[in-house]
Protein backbone atom coordinates (compact mmCIF):
# COMPACT_ATOMS: atom_id res chain seq x y z
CA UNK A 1 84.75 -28.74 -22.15
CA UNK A 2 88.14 -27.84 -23.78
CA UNK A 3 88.04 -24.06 -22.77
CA UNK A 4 87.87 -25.26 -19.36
CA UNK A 5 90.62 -27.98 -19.89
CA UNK A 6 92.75 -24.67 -21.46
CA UNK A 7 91.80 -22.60 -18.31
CA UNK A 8 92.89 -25.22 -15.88
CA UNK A 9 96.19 -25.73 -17.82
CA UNK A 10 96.37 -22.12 -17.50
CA UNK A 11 95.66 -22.11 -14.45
CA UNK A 12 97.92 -24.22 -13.33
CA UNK A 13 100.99 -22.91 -15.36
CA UNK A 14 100.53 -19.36 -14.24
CA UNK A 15 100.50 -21.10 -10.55
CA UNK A 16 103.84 -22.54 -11.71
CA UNK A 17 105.68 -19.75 -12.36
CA UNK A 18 104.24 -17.63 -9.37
CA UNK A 19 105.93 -20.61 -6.96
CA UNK A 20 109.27 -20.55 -8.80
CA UNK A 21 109.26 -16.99 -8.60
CA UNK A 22 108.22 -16.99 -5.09
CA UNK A 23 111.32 -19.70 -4.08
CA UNK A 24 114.48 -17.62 -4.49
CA UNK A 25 113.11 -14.93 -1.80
CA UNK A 26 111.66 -17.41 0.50
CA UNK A 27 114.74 -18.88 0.82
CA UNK A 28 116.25 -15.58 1.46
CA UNK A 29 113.61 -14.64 4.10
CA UNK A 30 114.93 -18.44 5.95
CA UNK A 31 118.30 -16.40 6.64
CA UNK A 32 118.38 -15.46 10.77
CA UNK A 33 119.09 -11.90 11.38
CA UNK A 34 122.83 -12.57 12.16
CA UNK A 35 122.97 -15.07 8.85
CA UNK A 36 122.18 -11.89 6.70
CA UNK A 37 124.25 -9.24 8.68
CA UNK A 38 127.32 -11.76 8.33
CA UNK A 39 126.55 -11.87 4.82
CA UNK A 40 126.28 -8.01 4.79
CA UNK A 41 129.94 -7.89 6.57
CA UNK A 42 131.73 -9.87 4.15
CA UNK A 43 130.26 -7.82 1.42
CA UNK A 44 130.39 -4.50 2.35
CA UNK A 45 133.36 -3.67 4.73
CA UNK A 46 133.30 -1.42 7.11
CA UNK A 47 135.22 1.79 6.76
CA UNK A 48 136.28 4.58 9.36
CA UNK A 49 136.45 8.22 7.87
CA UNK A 50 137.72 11.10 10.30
CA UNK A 51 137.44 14.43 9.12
CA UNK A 52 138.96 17.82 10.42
CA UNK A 53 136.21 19.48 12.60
CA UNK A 54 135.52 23.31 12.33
CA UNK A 55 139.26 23.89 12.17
CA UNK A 56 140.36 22.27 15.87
CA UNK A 57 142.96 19.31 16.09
CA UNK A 58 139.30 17.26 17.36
CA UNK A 59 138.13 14.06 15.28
CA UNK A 60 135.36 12.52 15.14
CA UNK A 61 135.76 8.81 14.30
CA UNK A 62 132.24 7.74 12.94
CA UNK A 63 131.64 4.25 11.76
CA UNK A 64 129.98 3.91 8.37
CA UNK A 65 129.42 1.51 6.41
CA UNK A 66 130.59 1.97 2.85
CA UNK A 67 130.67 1.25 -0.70
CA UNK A 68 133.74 0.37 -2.11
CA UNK A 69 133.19 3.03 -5.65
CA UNK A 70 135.63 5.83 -6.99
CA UNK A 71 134.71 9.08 -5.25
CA UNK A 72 132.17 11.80 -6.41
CA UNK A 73 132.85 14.27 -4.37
CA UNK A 74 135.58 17.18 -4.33
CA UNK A 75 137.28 18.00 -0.95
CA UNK A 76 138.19 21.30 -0.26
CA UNK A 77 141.49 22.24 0.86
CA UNK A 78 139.92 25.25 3.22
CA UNK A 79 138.61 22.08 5.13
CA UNK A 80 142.12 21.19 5.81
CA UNK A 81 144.15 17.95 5.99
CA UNK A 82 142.07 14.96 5.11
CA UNK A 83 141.94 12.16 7.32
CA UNK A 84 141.25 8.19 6.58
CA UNK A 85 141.05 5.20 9.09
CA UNK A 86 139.59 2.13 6.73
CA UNK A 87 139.83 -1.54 6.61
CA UNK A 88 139.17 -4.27 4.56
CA UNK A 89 138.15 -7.89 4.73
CA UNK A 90 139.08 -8.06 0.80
CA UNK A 91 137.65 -5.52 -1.02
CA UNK A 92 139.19 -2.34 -3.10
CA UNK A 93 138.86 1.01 -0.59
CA UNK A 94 138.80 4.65 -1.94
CA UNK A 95 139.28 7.67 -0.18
CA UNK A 96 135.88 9.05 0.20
CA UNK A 97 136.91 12.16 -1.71
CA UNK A 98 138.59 13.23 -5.09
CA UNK A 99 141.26 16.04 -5.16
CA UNK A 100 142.68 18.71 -7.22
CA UNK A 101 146.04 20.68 -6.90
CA UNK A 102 147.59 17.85 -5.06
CA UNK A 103 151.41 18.67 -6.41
CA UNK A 104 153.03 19.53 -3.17
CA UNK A 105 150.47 17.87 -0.89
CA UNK A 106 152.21 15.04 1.34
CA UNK A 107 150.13 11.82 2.32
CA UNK A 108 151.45 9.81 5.50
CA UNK A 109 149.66 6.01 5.42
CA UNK A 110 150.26 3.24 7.44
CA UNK A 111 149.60 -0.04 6.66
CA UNK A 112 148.09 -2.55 9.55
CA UNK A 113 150.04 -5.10 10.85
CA UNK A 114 148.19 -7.94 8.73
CA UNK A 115 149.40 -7.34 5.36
CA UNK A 116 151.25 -4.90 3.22
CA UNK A 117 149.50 -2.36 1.44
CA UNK A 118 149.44 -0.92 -2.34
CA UNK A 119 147.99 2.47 -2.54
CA UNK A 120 147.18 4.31 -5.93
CA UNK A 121 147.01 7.58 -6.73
CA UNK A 122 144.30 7.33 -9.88
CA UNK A 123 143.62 10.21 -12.56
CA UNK A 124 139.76 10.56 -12.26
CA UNK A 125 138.56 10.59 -15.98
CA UNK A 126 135.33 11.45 -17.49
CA UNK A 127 135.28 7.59 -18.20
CA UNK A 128 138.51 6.08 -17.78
CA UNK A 129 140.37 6.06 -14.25
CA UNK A 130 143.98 5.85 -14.95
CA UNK A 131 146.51 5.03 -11.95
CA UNK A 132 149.31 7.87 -12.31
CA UNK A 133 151.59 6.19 -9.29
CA UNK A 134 152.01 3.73 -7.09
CA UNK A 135 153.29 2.90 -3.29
CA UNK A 136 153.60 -0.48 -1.27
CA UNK A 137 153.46 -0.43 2.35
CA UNK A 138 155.10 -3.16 4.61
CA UNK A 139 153.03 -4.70 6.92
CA UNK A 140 152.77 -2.41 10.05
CA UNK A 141 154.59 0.25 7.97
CA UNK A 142 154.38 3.71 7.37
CA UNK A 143 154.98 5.70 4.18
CA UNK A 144 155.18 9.19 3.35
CA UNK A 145 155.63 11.52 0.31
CA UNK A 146 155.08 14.60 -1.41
CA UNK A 147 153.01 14.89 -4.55
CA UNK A 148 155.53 15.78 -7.52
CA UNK A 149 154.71 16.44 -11.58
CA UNK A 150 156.53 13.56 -11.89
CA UNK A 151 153.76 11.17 -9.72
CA UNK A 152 150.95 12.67 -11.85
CA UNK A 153 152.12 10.99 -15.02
CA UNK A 154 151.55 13.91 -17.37
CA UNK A 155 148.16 14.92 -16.24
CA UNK A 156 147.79 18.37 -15.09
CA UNK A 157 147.85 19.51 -11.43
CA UNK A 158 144.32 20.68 -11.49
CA UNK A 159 142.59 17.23 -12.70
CA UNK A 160 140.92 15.35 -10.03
CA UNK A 161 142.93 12.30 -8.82
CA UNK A 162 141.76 9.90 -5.44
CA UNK A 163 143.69 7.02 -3.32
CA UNK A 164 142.72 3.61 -4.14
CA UNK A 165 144.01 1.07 -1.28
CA UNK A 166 144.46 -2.48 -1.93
CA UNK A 167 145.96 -5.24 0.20
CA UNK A 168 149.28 -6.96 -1.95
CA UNK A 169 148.90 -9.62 -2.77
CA UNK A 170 145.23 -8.72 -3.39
CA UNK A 171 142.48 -10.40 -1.65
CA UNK A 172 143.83 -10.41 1.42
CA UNK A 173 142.76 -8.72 4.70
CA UNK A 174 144.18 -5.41 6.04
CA UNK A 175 143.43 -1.51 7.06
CA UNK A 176 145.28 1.77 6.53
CA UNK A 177 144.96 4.95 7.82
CA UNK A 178 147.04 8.50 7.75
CA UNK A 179 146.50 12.15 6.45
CA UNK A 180 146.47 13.54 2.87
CA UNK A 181 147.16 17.15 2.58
């Protein structure tokens, strides 16, 4: 009689735990289609890239949603000028792309009309990202300079360094866009 009071008790806890595991993703699963894309929205902005294609002045604007992460990737300068269109609800934005032998390169941003801008230019470490230089850009402003030693902050020319893009004060909403090259 008392194995069978143990099993029950068993029984019954392991039936426990399965239901409070089982709670968080009903709940989830409640969510309407347009609850969880909203939620996706807020979360994970969406961020226009254009690209230089096979050489012509033609660009492809392709929506994509994307992460907000430092950049893996290395863009090659025999691809040309690089191109960004982006905005933000609140998060950080990063150019898709890391580059190397900037000095003398020229960026031209322009901020939305929502808010003003703060763009970095960060030293891509092996495990610390430093930010070498910075910019603000008015509100529906436009900013452009050239690369010097003296933006890279003692880092060598041929390290990899990436825009970051923040709204100022951050938090708030706003886009950018311009050329890098």
């Amino acid at each position: 009689m008392r194995n069978k009071r143990m099993s029950f008790k068993r029984l019954v806890s392991t039936f426990m735990v399965m239901v409070c595991l089982c709670v968080p993703s009903l709940t989830v699963f409640a969510q309407t289609d347009e609850d969880m894309l909203q939620e996706a929205v807020k979360n994970a902005p969406e961020v226009y890239f254009t690209d230089d294609v096979n050489g012509y002045e033609e660009f492809k604007f392709v929506p994509d949603t994307r992460t907000t992460q430092e950049p893996t990737s290395k863009w090659s300068w025999s691809n040309g000028t690089y191109y960004v269109d982006g905005s933000s609800n609140y998060s950080t934005l990063y150019t898709n792309y890391y580059f190397t032998n900037v000095k003398g390169k020229t960026f031209d941003f322009s901020a939305g009309s929502s808010n003003k801008v703060k763009v970095d230019l960060v030293h891509k470490g092996t495990i610390l990202q430093t930010v070498v230089s910075s910019w603000t850009i008015s509100a529906g402003g436009s900013k452009s300079h050239t690369i010097t030693t003296d933006d890279l902050d003692g880092y060598d020319n041929s390290d990899k360094f990436y825009f970051r893009f923040n709204s100022s004060p951050i938090g708030d909403s706003y886009s950018i866009s311009g050329s890098f090259g």
